[in-house]
Structure formats: structure tokens, C-alpha cells
C-alpha atoms as a PDB file:
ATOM      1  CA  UNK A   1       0.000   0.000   0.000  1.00  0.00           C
ATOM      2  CA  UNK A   2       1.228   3.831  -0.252  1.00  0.00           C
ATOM      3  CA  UNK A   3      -0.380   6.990   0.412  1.00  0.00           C
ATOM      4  CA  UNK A   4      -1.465   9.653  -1.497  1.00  0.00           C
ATOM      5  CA  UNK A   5      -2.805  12.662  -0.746  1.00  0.00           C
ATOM      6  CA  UNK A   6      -6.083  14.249  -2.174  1.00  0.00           C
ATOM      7  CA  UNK A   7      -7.328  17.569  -3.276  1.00  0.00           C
ATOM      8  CA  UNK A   8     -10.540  16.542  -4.855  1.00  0.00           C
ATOM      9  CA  UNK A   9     -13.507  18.913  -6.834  1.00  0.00           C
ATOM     10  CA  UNK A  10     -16.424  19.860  -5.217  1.00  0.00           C
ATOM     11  CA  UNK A  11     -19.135  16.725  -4.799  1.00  0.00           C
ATOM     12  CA  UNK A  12     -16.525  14.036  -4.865  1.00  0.00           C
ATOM     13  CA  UNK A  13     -16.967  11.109  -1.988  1.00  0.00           C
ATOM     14  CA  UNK A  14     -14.294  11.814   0.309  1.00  0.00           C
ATOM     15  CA  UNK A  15     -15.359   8.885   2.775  1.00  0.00           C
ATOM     16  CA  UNK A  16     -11.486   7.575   1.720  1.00  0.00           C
ATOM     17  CA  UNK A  17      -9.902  10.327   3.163  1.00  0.00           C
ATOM     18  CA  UNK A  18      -8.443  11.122   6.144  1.00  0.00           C
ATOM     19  CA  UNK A  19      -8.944  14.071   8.076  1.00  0.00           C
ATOM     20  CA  UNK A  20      -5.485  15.756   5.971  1.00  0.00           C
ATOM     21  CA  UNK A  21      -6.652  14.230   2.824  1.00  0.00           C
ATOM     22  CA  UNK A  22      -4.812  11.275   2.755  1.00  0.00           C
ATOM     23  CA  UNK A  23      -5.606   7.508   1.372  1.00  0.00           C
ATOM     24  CA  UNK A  24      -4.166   4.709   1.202  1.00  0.00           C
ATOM     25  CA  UNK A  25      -4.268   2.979  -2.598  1.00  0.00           C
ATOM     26  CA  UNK A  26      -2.604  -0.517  -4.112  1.00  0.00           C
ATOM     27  CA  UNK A  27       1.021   0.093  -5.278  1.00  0.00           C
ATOM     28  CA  UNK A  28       0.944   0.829  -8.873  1.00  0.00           C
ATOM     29  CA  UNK A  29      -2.494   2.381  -8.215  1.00  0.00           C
ATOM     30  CA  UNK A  30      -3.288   5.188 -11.089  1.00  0.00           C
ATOM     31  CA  UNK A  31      -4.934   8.361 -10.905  1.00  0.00           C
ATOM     32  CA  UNK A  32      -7.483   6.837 -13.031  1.00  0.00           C
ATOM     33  CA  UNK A  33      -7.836   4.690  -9.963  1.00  0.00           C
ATOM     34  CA  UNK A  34      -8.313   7.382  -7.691  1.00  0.00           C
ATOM     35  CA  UNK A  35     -10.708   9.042  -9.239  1.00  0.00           C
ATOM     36  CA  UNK A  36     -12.988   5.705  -9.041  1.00  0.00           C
ATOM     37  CA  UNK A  37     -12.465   5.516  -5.372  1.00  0.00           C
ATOM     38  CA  UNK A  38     -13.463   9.402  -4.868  1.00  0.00           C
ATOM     39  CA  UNK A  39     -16.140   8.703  -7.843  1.00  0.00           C
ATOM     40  CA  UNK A  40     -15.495  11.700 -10.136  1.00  0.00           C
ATOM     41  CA  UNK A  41     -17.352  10.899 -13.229  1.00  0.00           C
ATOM     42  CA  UNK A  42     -15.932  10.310 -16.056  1.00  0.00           C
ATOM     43  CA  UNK A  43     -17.429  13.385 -18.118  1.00  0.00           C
ATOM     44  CA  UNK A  44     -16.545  15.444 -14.813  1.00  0.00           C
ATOM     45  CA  UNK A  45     -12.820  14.383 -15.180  1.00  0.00           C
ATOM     46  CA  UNK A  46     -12.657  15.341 -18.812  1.00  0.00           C
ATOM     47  CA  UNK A  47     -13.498  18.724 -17.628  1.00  0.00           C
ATOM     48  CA  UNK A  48     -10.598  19.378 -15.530  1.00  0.00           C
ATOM     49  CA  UNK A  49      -6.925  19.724 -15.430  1.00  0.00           C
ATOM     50  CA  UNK A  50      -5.151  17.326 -12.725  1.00  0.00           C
ATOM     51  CA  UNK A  51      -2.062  17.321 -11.579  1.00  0.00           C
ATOM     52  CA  UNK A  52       0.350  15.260  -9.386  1.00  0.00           C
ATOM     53  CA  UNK A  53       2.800  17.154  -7.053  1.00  0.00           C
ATOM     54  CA  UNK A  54       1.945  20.600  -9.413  1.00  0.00           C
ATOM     55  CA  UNK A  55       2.567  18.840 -12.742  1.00  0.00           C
ATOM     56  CA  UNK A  56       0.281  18.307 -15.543  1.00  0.00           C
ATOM     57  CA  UNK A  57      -0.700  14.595 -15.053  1.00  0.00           C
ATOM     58  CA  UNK A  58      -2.969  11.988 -17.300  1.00  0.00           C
ATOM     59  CA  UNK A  59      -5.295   9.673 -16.029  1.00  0.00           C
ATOM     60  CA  UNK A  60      -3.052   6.770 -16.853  1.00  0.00           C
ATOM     61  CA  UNK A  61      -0.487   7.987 -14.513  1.00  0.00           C
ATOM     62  CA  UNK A  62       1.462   5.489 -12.281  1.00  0.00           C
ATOM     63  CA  UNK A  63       1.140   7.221  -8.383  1.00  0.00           C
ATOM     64  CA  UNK A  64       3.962   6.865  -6.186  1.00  0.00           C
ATOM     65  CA  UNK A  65       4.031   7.074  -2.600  1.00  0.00           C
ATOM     66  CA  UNK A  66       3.607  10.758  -0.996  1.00  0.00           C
ATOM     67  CA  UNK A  67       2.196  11.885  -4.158  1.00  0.00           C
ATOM     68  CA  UNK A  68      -0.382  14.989  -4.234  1.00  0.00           C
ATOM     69  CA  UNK A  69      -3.211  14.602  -6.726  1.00  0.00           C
ATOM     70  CA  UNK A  70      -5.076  18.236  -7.393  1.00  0.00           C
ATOM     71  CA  UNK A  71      -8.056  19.243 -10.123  1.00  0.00           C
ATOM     72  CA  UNK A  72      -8.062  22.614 -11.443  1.00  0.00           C
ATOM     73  CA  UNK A  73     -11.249  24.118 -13.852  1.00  0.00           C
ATOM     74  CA  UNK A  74      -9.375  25.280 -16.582  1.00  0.00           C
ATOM     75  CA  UNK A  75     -11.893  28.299 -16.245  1.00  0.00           C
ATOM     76  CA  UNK A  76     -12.872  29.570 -13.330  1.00  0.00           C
ATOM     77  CA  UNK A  77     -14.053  33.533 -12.387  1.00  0.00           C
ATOM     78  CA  UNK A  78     -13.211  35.274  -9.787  1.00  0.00           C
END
């Protein structure tokens, strides 16, 4: 197991998160995985940009222990 921590959009299921946003996933877990676990829908994900530890990051992406996932609207107001 590792841990990753979490920064997930508004009306995700954060019932796998610790109170600091952390979870514990299967090594060689994806973010594809974690975004079934915290069920962002599929047309939900295609809407945003995520990123692991501040990079640009694909679904497909392998997660590593002590990774941060985030989700940024590529347009937001202000």
C-alpha cells in the first residue's frame, strides 16, 4: 500500500480520506484509480486539469508514494 494525498472537486466522496486528505491505494495504483475511489465521473474528469505534485498529469499515470493529486477548472471567475 502507499499513500497519497487528495485535493478533490467539489461533490466528490471523500469517505477515503483522512482528516489531511490522505488515502491509502494498491502500489501501482493510477490516478485513473483514484478518481474511481473518490467517484469523479468520467465526463466530470474530462473537464478538468489534474495534476500530481503541481505537474500536468494523465489519467493513466502510475502514483507513487507521498504523491499529491489536485483538479483545477481550466476556467474559473473570480
Amino acid at each position: 500500500m502507499i499513500r497519497v494525498k487528495v485535493f478533490p472537486p467539489y461533490g466528490c466522496d471523500r469517505s477515503a480520506l483522512d482528516e489531511r486528505s490522505w488515502m491509502e491505494v494498491e502500489e501501482g495504483s493510477t490516478v485513473w484509480d483514484v478518481l474511481k475511489i473518490i467517484r469523479l465521473s468520467p465526463l466530470k474528469a474530462k473537464l478538468l486539469l489534474m495534476s500530481v505534485n503541481g505537474e500536468r498529469a494523465s489519467p493513466s499515470q502510475k502514483l507513487k508514494d507521498g504523491d499529491v493529486i489536485g483538479f483545477i477548472a481550466p476556467v474559473s471567475g473570480g
